[in-house]
Protein backbone atom coordinates (compact mmCIF):
# COMPACT_ATOMS: atom_id res chain seq x y z
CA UNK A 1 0.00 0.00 0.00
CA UNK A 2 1.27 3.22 -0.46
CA UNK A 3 2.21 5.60 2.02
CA UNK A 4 -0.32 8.35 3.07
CA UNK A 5 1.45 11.58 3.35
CA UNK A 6 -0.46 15.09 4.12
CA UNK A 7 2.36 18.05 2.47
CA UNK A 8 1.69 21.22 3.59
CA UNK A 9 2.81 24.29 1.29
CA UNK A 10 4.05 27.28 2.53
CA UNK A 11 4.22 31.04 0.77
CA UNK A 12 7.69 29.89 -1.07
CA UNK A 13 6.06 27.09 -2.89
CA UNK A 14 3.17 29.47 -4.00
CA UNK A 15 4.66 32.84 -4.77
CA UNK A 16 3.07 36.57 -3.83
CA UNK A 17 1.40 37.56 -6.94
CA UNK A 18 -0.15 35.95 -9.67
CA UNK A 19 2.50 35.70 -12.03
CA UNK A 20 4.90 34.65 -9.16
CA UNK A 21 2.54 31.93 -8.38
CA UNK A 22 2.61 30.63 -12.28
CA UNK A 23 6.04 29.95 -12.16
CA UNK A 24 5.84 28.80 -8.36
CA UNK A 25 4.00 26.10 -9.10
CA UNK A 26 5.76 24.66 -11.47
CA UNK A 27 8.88 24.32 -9.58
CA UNK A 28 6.72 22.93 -6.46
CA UNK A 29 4.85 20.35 -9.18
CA UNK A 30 8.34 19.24 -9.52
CA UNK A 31 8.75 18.18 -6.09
CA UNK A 32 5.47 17.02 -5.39
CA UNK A 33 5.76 14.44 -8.48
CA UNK A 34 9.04 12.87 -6.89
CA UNK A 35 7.03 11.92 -4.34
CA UNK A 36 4.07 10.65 -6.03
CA UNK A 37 7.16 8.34 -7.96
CA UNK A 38 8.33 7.09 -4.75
CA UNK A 39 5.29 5.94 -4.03
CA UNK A 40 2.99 8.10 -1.78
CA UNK A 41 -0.22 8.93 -1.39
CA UNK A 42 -0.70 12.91 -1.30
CA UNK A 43 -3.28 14.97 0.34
CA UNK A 44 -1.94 18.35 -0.03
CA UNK A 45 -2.97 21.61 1.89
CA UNK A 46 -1.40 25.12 1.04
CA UNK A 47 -0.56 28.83 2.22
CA UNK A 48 -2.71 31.32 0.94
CA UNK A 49 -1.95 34.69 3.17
CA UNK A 50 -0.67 36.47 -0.09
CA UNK A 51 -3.72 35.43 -2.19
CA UNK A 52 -6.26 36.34 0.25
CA UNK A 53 -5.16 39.41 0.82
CA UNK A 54 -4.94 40.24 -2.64
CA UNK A 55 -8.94 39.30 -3.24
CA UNK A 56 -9.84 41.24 0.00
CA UNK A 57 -7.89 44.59 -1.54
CA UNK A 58 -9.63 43.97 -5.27
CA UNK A 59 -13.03 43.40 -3.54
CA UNK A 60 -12.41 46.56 -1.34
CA UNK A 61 -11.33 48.54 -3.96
CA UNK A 62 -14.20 47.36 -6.55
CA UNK A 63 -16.86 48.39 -3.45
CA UNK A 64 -15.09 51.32 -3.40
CA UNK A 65 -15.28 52.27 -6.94
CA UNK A 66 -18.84 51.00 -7.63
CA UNK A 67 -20.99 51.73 -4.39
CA UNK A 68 -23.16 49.52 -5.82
CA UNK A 69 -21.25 46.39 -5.39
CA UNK A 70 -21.58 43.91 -2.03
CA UNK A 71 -18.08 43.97 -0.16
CA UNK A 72 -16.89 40.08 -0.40
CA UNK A 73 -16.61 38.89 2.68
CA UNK A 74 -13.88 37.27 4.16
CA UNK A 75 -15.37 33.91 3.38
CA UNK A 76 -15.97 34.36 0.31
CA UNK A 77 -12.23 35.96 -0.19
CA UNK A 78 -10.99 32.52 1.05
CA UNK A 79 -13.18 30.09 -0.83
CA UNK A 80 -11.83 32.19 -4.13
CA UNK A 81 -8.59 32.33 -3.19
CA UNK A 82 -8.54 28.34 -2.54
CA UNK A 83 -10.02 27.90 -6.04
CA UNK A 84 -7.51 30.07 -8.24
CA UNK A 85 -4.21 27.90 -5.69
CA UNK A 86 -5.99 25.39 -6.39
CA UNK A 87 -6.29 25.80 -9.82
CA UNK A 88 -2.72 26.17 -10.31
CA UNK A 89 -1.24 23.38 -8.48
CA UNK A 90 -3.82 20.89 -9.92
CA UNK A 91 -3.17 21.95 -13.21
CA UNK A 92 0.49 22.05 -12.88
CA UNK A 93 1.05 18.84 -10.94
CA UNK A 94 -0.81 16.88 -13.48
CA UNK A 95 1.04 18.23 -16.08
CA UNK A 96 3.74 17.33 -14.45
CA UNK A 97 2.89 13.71 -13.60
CA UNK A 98 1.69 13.59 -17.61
CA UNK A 99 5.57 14.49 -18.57
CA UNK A 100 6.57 11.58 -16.45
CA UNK A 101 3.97 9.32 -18.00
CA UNK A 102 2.38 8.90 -14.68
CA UNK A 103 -1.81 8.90 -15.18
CA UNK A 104 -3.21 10.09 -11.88
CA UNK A 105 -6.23 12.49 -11.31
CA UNK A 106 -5.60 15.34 -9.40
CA UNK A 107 -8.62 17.07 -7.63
CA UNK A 108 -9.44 20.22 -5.48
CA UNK A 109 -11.69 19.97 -2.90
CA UNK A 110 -13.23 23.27 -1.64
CA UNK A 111 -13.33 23.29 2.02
CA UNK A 112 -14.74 24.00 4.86
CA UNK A 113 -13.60 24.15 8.45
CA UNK A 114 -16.33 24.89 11.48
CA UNK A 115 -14.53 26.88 14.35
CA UNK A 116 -16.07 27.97 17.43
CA UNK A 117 -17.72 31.16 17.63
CA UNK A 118 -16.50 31.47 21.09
CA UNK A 119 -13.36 30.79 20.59
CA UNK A 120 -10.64 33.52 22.45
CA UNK A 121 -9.46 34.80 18.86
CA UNK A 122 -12.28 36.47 18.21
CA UNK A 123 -11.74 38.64 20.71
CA UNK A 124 -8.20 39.48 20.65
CA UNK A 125 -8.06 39.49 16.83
CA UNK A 126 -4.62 39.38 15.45
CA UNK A 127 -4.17 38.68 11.43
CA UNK A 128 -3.67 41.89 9.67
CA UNK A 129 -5.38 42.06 5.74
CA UNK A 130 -6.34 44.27 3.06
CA UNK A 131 -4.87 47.50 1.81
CA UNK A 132 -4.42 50.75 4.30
CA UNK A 133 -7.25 52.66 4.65
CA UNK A 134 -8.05 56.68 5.52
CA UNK A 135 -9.68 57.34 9.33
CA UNK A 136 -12.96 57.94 7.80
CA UNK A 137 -12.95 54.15 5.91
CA UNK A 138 -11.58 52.69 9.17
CA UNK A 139 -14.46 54.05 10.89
CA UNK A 140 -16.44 52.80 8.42
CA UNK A 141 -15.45 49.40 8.97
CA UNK A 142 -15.47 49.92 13.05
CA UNK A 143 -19.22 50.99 12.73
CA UNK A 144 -19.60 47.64 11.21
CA UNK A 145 -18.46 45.83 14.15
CA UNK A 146 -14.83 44.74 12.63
CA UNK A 147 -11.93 45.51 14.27
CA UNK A 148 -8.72 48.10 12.81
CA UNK A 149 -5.79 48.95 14.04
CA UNK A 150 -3.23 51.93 13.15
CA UNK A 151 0.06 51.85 12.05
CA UNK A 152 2.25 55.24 12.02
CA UNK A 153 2.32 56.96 9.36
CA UNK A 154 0.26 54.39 6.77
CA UNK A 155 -2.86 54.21 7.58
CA UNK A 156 -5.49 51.69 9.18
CA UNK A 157 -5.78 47.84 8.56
CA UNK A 158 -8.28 45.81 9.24
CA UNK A 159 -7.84 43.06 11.76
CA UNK A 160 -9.45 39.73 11.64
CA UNK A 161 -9.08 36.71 14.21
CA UNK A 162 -7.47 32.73 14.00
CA UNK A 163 -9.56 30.44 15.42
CA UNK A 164 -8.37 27.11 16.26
CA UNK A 165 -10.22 24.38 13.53
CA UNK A 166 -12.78 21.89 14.87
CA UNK A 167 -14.13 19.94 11.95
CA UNK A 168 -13.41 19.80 8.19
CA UNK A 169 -17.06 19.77 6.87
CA UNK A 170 -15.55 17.52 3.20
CA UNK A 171 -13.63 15.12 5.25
CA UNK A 172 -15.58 12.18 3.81
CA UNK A 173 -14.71 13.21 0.22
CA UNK A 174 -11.26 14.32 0.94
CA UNK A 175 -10.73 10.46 2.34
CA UNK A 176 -12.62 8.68 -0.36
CA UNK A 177 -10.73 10.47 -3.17
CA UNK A 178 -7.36 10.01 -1.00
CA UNK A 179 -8.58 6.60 -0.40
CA UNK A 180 -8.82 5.79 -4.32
CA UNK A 181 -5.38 6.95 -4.86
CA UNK A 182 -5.90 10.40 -6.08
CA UNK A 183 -3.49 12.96 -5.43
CA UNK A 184 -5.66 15.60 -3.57
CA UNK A 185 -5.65 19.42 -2.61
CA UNK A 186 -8.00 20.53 0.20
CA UNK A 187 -8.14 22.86 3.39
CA UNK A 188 -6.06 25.56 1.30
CA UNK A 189 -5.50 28.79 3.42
CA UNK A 190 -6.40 26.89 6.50
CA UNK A 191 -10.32 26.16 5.11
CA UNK A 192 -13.14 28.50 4.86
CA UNK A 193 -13.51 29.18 8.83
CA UNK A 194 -17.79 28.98 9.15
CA UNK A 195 -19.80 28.57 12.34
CA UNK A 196 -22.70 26.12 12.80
CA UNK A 197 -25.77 27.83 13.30
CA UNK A 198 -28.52 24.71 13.42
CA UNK A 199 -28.57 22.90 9.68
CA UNK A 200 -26.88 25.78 7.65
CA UNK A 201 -22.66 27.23 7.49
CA UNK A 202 -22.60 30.91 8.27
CA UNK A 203 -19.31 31.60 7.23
CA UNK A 204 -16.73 33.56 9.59
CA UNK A 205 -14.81 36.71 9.62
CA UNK A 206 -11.38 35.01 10.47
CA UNK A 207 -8.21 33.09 8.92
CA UNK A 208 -7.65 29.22 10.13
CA UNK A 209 -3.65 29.21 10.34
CA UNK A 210 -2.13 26.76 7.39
CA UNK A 211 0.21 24.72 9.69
CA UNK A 212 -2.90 24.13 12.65
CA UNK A 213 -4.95 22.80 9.95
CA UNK A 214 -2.38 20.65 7.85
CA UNK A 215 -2.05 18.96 11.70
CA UNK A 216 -5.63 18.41 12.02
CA UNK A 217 -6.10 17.46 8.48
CA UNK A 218 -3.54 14.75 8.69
CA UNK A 219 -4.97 13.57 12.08
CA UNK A 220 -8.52 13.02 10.83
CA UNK A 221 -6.80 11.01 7.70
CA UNK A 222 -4.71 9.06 9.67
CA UNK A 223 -1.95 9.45 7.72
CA UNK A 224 1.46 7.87 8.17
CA UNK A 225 3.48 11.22 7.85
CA UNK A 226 2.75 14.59 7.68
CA UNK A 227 5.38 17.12 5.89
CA UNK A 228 5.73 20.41 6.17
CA UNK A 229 7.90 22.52 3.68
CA UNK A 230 9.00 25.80 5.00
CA UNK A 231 11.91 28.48 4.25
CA UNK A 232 14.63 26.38 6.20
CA UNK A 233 16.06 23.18 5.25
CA UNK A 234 15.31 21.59 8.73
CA UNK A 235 15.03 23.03 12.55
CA UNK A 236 17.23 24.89 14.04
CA UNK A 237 18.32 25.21 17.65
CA UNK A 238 19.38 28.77 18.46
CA UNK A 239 18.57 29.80 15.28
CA UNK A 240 20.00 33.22 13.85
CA UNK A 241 23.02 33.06 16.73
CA UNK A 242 26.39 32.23 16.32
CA UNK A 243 25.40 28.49 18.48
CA UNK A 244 22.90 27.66 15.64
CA UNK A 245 22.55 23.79 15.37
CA UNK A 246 20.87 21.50 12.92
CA UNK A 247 18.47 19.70 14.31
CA UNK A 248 18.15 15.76 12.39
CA UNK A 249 15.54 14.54 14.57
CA UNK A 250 13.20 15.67 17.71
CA UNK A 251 11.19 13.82 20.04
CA UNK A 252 7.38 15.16 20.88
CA UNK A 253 8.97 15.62 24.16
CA UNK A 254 12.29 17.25 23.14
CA UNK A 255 10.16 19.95 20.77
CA UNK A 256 7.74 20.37 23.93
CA UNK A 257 11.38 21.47 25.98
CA UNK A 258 12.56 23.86 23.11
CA UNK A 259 9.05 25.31 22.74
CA UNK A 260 9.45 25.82 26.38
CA UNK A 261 12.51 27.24 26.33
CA UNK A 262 11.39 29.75 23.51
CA UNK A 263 13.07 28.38 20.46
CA UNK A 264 10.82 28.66 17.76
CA UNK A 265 9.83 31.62 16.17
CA UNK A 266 5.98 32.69 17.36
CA UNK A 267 5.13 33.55 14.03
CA UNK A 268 6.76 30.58 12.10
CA UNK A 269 8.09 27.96 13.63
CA UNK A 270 5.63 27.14 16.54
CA UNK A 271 3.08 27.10 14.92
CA UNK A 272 4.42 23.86 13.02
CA UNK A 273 6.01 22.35 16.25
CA UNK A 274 2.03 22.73 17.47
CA UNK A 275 0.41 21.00 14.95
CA UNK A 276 3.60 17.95 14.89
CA UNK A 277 2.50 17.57 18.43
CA UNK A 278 -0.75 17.52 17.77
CA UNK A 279 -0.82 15.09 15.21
CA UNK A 280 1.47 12.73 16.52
CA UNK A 281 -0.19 12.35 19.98
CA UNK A 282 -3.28 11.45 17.61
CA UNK A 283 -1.23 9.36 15.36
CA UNK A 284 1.57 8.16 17.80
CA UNK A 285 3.00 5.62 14.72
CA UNK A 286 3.16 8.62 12.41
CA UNK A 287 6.08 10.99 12.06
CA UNK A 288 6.66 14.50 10.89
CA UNK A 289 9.37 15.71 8.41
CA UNK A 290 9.67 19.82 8.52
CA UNK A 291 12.16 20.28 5.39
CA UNK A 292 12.25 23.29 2.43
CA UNK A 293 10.83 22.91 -0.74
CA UNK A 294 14.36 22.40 -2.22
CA UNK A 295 15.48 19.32 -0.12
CA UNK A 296 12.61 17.57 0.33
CA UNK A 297 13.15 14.67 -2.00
CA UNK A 298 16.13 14.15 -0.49
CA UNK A 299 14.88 14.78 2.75
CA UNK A 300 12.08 12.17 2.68
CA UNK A 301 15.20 9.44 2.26
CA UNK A 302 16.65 10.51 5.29
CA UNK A 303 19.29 13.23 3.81
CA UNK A 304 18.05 16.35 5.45
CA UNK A 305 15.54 18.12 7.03
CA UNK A 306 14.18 17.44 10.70
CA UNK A 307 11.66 14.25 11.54
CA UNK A 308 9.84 14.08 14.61
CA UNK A 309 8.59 11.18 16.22
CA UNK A 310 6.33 10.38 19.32
């Protein structure tokens, strides 16, 4: 059987802009076909901070420009932006697969992620998007109930929270296709964040982070091995001083110590040592690879990055 593997993409693998992200792809296809050669199963889940903030500005701007219009809401901004990634990668990695006269269907499953509408994040919102805006638009979007905050100098951005995920609404169709041996791409940008309200979705101002779904997404698939491709060939202890080390290999309980001891990065690394721990202590047989884009066919033999383990 082959190996089930859950890859999570970050920005690098994607680009900022749209013609960034044509050529992006390409070079990630690459990488994502050497391990659909060596045998494994791929459920793949992506970045999309760039994108989605790119939507929200156009969507702003077009509101602006034709009163007329309905502002897009942030759920809406992230079910487009998961279509157009996912648009790109599909089409590219099949492509790809085609050159190496490999015949496997790659699909793109629009999802959807229910979070609590209690949870703390909403009130303590954090995740800036959008373009700067004047006092009087900020106010605008204040007497709307969303929240802003002010940076000297530029302007006013709109703030919106990061709820933690609690289900993946397509889960069954994400493991049927998976199960059937298609290569699939689902729960980009974290999922469309909506809130139950009885029978019906209501979707949700807010962002689910990439790396604390790609945890939860490889959890609920039982997979045997979730990677994570970031800007560093593998983890670092002390990283950026003079003491930096390579790190080959962590146990859950040696990346709970460093985590402890502040040595990952807030805003990039911890959130990936999170979701490792998270999914193994679901998955306690599985293992976690955190390697670049660049090295990670080498990396899944054992020449580089960082595995953790149980």
């Amino acid at each position: 059987m082959k190996k089930k593997v859950v890859v999570s993409l970050g920005h690098q693998a994607l680009g900022y802009t749209t013609l960034q992200q044509w050529d992006a792809v390409k070079i990630t296809a690459k990488a994502l076909a050497d391990l659909v050669e060596e045998g494994y199963q791929l459920t793949i889940t992506h970045s999309n901070g760039p994108q989605v903030s790119m939507i929200h500005k156009a969507m702003t701007e077009l509101r602006r420009v034709y009163p007329d219009y309905t502002p897009a809401p942030m759920c809406v901004c992230s079910a487009m932006s998961q279509g157009y990634v996912g648009f790109d990668i599909q089409n590219s990695l099949r492509a790809e697969l085609l050159s190496r006269g490999i015949s496997q269907t790659v699909s793109t499953i629009l999802t959807q992620v229910t979070v609590d509408p209690y949870d703390e994040a909403f009130y303590e919102p954090t995740k800036l998007i959008g373009r700067y805006m004047s006092e009087e638009e900020a106010e605008a979007e204040i007497q709307k109930g969303n929240y802003v905050v002010e940076e000297a100098g530029k302007g006013f951005l709109r703030v919106v929270a990061t709820p933690k995920p609690i289900d993946i609404v397509e889960i069954e169709s994400i493991r049927l296709l998976a199960d059937a041996g298609q290569v699939v791409i689902a729960c980009g940008g974290g999922g469309i964040p909506v809130i139950e309200q009885n029978h019906a979705l209501q979707g949700a101002s807010a962002v689910i982070e990439k790396d604390s779904i790609a945890g939860k997404l490889a959890k609920d698939l039982n997979a045997d091995q979730l990677i994570i491709l970031t800007g560093v060939p593998c983890i670092y202890k002390d990283f950026g001083k003079e003491s930096q080390e390579p790190l080959s290999s962590l146990t859950v309980a040696e990346a709970q110590k460093y985590a402890e001891e502040k040595q990952f990065g807030e805003g990039n690394m911890f959130p990936k040592i999170e979701a490792a721990i998270d999914y193994l202590q679901a998955c306690p047989n599985g293992s976690v690879l955190i390697a670049s884009l660049d090295n990670v066919t080498d990396a899944v033999k054992g020449k580089g990055g960082t595995v953790i383990t149980l």
